[in-house]
C-alpha atoms as a PDB file:
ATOM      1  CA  UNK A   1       0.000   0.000   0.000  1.00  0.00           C
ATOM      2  CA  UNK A   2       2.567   2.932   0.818  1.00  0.00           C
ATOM      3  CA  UNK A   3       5.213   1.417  -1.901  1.00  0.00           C
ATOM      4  CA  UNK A   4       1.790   2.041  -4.434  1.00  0.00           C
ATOM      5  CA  UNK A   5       0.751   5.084  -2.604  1.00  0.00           C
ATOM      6  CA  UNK A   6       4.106   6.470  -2.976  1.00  0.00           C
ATOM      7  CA  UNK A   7       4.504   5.635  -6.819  1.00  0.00           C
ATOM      8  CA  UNK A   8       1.025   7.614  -7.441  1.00  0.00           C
ATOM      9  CA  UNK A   9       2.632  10.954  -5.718  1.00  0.00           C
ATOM     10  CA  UNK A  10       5.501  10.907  -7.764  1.00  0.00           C
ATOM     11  CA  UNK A  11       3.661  10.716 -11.040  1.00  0.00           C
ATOM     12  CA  UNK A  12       1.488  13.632 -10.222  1.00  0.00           C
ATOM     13  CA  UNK A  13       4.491  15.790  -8.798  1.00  0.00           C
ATOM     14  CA  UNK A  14       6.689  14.672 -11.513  1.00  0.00           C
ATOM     15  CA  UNK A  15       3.358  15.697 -13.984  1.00  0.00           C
ATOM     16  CA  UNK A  16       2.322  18.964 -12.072  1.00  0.00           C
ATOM     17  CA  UNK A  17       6.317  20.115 -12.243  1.00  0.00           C
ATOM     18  CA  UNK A  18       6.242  19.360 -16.112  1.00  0.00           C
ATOM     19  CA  UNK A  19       3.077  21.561 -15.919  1.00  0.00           C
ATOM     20  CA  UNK A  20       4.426  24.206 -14.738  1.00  0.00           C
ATOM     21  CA  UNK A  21       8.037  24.710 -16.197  1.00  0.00           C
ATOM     22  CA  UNK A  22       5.723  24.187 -19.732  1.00  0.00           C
ATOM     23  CA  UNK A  23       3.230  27.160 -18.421  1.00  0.00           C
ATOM     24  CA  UNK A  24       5.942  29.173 -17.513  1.00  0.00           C
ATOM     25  CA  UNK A  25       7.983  29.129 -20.523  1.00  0.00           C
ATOM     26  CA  UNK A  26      10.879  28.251 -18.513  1.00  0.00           C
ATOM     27  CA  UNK A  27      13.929  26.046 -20.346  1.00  0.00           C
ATOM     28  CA  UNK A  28      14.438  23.782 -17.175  1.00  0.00           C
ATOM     29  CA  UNK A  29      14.371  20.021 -17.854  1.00  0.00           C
ATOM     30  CA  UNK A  30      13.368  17.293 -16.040  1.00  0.00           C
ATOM     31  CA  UNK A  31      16.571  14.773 -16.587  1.00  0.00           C
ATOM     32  CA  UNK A  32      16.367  12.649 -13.447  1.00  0.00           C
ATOM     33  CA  UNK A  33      13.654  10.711 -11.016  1.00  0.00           C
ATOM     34  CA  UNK A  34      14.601   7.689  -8.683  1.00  0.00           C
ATOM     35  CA  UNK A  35      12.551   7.371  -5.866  1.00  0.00           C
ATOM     36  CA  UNK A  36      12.787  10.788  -3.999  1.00  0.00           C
ATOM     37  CA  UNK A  37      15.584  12.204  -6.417  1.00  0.00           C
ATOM     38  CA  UNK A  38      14.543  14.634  -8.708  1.00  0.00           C
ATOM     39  CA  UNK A  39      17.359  16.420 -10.944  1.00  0.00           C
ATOM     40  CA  UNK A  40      16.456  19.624 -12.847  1.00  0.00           C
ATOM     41  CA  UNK A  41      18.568  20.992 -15.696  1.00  0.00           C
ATOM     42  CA  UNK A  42      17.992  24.416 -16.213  1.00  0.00           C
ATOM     43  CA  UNK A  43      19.874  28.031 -16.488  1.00  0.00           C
ATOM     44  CA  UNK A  44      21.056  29.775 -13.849  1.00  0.00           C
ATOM     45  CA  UNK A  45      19.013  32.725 -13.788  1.00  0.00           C
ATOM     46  CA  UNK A  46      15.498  30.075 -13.352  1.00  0.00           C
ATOM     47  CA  UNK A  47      17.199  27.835 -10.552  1.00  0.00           C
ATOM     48  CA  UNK A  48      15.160  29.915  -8.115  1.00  0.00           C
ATOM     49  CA  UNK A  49      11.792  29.402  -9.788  1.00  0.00           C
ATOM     50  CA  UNK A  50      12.779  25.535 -10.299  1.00  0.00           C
ATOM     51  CA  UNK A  51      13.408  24.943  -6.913  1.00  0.00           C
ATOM     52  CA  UNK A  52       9.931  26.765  -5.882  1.00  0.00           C
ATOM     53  CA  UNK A  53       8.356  24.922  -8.211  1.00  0.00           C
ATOM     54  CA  UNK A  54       9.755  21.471  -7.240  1.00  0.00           C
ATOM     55  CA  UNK A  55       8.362  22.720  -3.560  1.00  0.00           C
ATOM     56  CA  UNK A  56       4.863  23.596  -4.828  1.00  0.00           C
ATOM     57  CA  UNK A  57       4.655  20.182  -7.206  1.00  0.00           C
ATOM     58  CA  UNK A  58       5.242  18.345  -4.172  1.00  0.00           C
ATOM     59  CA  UNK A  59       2.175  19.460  -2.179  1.00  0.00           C
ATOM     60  CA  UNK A  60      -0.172  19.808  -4.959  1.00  0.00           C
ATOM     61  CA  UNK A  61       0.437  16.005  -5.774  1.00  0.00           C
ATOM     62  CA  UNK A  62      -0.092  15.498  -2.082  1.00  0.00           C
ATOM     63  CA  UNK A  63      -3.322  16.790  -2.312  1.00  0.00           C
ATOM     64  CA  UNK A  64      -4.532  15.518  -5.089  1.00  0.00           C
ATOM     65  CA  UNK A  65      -3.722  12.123  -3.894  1.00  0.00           C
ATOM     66  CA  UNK A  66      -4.450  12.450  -0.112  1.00  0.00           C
ATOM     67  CA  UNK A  67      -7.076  15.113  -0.032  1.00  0.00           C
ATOM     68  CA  UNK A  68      -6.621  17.800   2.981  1.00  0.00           C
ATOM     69  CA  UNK A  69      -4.490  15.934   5.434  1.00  0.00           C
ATOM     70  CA  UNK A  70      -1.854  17.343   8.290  1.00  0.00           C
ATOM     71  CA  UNK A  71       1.173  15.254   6.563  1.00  0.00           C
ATOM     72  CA  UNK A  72       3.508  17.080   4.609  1.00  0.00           C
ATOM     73  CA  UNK A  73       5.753  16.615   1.413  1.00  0.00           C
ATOM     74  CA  UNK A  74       8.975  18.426   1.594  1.00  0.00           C
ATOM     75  CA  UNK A  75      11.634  18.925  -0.921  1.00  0.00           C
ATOM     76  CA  UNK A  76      15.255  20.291   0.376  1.00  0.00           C
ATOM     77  CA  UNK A  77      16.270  21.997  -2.740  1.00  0.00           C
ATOM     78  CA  UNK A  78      19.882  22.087  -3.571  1.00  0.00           C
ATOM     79  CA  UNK A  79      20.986  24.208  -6.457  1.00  0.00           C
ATOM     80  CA  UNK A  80      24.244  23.663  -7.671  1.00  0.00           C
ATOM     81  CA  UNK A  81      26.813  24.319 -10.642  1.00  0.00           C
ATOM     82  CA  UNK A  82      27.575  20.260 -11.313  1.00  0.00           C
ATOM     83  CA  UNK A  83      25.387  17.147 -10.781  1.00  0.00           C
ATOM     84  CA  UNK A  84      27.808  15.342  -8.484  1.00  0.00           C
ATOM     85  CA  UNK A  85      27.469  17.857  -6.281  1.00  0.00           C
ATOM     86  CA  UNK A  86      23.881  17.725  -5.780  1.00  0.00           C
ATOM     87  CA  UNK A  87      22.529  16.208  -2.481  1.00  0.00           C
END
């Protein structure tokens, strides 16, 4: 059940982020989800916006797929120049 339930959140944050780099016009990309890893390739001067958005994606999918409930979905947000420096 929370393996499935968990699966079901990440398609709808993973969806609602798509949503709203598209809306925005932004150039970020989506390049990398495992589990509760999300990497985000975009310029420098959006990084900001990304990292907001990741944060908003996150409880929107919550609830959509938990309704109003007192659990939370936090990102932390790392922006950084090189992947392997992302944690």
């Amino acid at each position: 059940m929370v393996q499935g339930s968990a699966a079901d959140w990440a398609l709808l944050m993973l969806a609602a982020l798509r949503r709203t780099i598209a809306e925005a016009g932004m150039r970020a990309e989506l390049v990398f989800f495992q589990h509760d890893e999300v990497i985000v390739h975009c310029p420098a001067e959006e990084a900001q916006a990304v990292a907001l958005a990741v944060r908003e994606a996150g409880d929107l999918a919550g609830r959509i797929a938990f309704g109003e409930t007192p659990v939370r979905f936090p990102f932390t947000t790392a922006v950084v120049e090189c992947y392997a420096d992302a944690k």
